[in-house]
Protein backbone atom coordinates (compact mmCIF):
# COMPACT_ATOMS: atom_id res chain seq x y z
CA UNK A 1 -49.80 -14.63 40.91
CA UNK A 2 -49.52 -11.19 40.06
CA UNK A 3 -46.14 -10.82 42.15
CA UNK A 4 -45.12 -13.87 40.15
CA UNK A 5 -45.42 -11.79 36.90
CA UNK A 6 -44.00 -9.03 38.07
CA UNK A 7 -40.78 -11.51 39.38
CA UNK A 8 -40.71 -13.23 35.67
CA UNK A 9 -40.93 -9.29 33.81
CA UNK A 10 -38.00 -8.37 36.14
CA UNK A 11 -35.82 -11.25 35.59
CA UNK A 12 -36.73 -10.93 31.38
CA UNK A 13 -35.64 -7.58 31.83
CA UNK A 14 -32.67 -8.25 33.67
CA UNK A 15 -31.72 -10.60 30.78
CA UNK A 16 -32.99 -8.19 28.10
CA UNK A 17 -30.17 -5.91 29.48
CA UNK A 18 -27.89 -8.90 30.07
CA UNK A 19 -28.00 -9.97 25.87
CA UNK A 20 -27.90 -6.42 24.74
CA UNK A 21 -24.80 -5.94 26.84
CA UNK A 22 -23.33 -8.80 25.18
CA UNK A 23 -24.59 -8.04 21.40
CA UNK A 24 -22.45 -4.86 21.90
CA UNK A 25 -19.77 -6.18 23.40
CA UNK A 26 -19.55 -8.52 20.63
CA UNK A 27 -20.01 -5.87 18.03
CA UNK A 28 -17.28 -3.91 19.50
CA UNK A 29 -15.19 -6.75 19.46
CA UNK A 30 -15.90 -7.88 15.98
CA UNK A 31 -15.05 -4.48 14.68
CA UNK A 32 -11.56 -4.62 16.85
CA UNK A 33 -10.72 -7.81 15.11
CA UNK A 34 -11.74 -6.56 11.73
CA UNK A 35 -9.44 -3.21 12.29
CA UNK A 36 -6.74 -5.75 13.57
CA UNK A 37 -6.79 -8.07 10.44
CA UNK A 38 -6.96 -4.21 7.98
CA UNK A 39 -3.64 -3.43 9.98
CA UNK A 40 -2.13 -7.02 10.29
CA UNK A 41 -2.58 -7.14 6.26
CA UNK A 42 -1.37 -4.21 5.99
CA UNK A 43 1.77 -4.82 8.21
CA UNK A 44 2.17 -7.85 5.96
CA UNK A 45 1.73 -6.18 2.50
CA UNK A 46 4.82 -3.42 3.68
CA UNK A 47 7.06 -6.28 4.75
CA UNK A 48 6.76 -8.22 1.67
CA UNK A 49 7.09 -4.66 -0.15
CA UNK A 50 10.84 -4.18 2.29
CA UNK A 51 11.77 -7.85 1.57
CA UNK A 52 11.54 -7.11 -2.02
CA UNK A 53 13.47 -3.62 -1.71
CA UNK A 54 16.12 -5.31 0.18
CA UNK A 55 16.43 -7.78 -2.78
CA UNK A 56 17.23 -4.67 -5.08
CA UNK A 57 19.73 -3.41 -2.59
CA UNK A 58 21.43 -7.04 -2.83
CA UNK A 59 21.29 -6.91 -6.03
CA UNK A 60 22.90 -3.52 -6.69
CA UNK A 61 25.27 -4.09 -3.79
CA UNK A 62 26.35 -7.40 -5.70
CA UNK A 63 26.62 -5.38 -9.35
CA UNK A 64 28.73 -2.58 -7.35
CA UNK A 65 30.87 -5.68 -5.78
CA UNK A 66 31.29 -7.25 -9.04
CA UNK A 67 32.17 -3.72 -11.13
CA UNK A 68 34.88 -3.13 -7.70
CA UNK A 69 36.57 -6.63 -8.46
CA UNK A 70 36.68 -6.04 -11.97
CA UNK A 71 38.17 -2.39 -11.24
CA UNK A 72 40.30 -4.02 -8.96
CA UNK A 73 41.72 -6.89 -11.39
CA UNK A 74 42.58 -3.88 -14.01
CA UNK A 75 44.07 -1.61 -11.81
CA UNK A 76 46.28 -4.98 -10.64
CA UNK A 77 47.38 -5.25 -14.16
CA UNK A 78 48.32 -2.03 -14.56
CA UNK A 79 50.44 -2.01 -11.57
CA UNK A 80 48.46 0.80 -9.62
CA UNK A 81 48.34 -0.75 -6.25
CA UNK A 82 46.96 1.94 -4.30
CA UNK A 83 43.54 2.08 -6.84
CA UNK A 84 43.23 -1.91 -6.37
CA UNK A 85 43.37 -1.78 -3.02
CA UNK A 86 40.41 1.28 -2.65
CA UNK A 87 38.35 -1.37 -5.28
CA UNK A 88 39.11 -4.01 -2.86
CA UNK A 89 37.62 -1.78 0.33
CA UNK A 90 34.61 -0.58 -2.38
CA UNK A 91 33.84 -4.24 -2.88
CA UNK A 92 33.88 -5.26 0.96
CA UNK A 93 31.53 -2.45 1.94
CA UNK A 94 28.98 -3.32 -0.98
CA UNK A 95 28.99 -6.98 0.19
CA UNK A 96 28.65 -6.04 3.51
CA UNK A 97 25.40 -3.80 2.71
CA UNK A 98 24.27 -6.92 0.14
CA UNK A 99 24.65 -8.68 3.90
CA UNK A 100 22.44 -6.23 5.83
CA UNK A 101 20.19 -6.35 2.75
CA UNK A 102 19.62 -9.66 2.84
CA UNK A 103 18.68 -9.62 7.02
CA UNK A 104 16.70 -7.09 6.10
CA UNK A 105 14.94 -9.25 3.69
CA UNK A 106 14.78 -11.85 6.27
CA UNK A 107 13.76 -9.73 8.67
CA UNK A 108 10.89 -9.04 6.17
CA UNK A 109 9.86 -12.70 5.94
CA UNK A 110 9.50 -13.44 9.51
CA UNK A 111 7.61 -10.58 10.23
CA UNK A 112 5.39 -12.02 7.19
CA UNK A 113 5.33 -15.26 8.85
CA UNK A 114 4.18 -13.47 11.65
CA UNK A 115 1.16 -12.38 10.44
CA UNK A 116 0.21 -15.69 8.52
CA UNK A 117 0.12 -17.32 11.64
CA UNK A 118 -1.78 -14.95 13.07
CA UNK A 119 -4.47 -14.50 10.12
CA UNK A 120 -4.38 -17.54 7.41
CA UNK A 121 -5.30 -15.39 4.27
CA UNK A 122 -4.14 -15.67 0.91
CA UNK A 123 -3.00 -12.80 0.24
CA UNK A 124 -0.85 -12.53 3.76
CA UNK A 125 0.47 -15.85 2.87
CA UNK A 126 1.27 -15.03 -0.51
CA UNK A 127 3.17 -11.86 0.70
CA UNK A 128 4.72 -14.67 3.11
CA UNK A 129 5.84 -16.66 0.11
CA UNK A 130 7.08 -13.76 -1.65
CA UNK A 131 8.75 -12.14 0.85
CA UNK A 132 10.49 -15.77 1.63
CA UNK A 133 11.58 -15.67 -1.83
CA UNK A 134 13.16 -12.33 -1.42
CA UNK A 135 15.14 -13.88 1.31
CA UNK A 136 16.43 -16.48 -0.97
CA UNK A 137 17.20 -14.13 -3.86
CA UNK A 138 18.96 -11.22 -1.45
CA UNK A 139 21.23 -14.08 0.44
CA UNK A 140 22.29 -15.06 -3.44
CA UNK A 141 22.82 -11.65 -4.28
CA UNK A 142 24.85 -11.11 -0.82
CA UNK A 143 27.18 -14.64 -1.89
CA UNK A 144 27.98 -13.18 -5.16
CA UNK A 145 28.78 -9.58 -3.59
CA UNK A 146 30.84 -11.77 -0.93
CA UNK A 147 32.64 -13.57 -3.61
CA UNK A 148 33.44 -10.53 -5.80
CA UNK A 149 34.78 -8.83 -2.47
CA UNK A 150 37.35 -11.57 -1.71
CA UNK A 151 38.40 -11.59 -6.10
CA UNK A 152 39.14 -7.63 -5.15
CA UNK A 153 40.75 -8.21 -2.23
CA UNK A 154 42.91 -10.94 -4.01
CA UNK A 155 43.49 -8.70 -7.07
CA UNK A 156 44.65 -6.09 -4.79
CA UNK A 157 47.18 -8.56 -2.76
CA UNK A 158 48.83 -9.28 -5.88
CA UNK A 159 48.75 -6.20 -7.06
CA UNK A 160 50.96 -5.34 -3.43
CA UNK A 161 53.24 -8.43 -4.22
CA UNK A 162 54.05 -7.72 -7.75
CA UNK A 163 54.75 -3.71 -6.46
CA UNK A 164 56.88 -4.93 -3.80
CA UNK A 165 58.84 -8.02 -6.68
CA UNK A 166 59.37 -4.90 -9.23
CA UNK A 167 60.64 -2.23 -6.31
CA UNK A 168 63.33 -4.90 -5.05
């Protein structure tokens, strides 16, 4: 009997050590997951924060777009072909950064998605939304910089056309 004892306080030992092995591994792993989901909302606060930025980019890419058509159109009247045509380039490049903007913004969003399907929490899927939103408003911005670049570039050919009607 006492050799049974001594078996049973060997084996309750053993599993003594076995679930305090386990109670730390489980606290270290809890407090891996709770640094991962500081640093996952983190991740997603900075990519709702560069969605947003990229939607002021778009937006002042779309303004510069819009001030190069409108530059354009006046230097068109005024018969000054080579001006129109420099609007014209002016107005592509800004609607080609309101472009990169907006991927950017996108770019934002997915890697907000990202996270709120890794970690449901409100505030990553609010960054989610908002950064989704940016999207949205940087691609309109982008359309409108797009559409003032082709008015320049139109300005601009008829600026060339009525050079080359009043040099003939």
């Amino acid at each position: 009997m006492p050799e049974d004892i001594s078996g049973f306080r060997k084996e309750l030992t053993a599993l003594q050590q076995e679930v305090s092995g386990l109670k730390l591994s489980y606290k270290n792993l809890h407090l891996s997951y709770a640094d991962t989901l500081i640093a996952l909302k983190g991740l997603t606060l900075h990519a709702s924060e560069a969605a947003k930025r990229a939607v002021k980019a778009a937006e002042n890419a779309a303004r510069a777009s819009t001030c190069c058509a409108n530059a354009a159109k006046e230097a068109a009247q005024a018969s000054v072909v080579a001006a129109a045509e420099m609007a014209a380039e002016a107005a592509n490049a800004s609607a080609q950064a309101a472009m990169e903007a907006a991927a950017s913004a996108a770019s934002a969003a997915a890697a907000t998605a990202m996270a709120v399907a890794h970690h449901a929490e409100d505030a990553s899927a609010q960054a989610s939304a908002d950064a989704a939103n940016a999207t949205q408003l940087a691609t309109e911005a982008a359309a409108h910089a797009v559409a003032m670049s082709n008015a320049a570039a139109e300005y601009a050919r008829v600026a060339r056309a009525t050079s080359s009607d009043s040099s003939n």
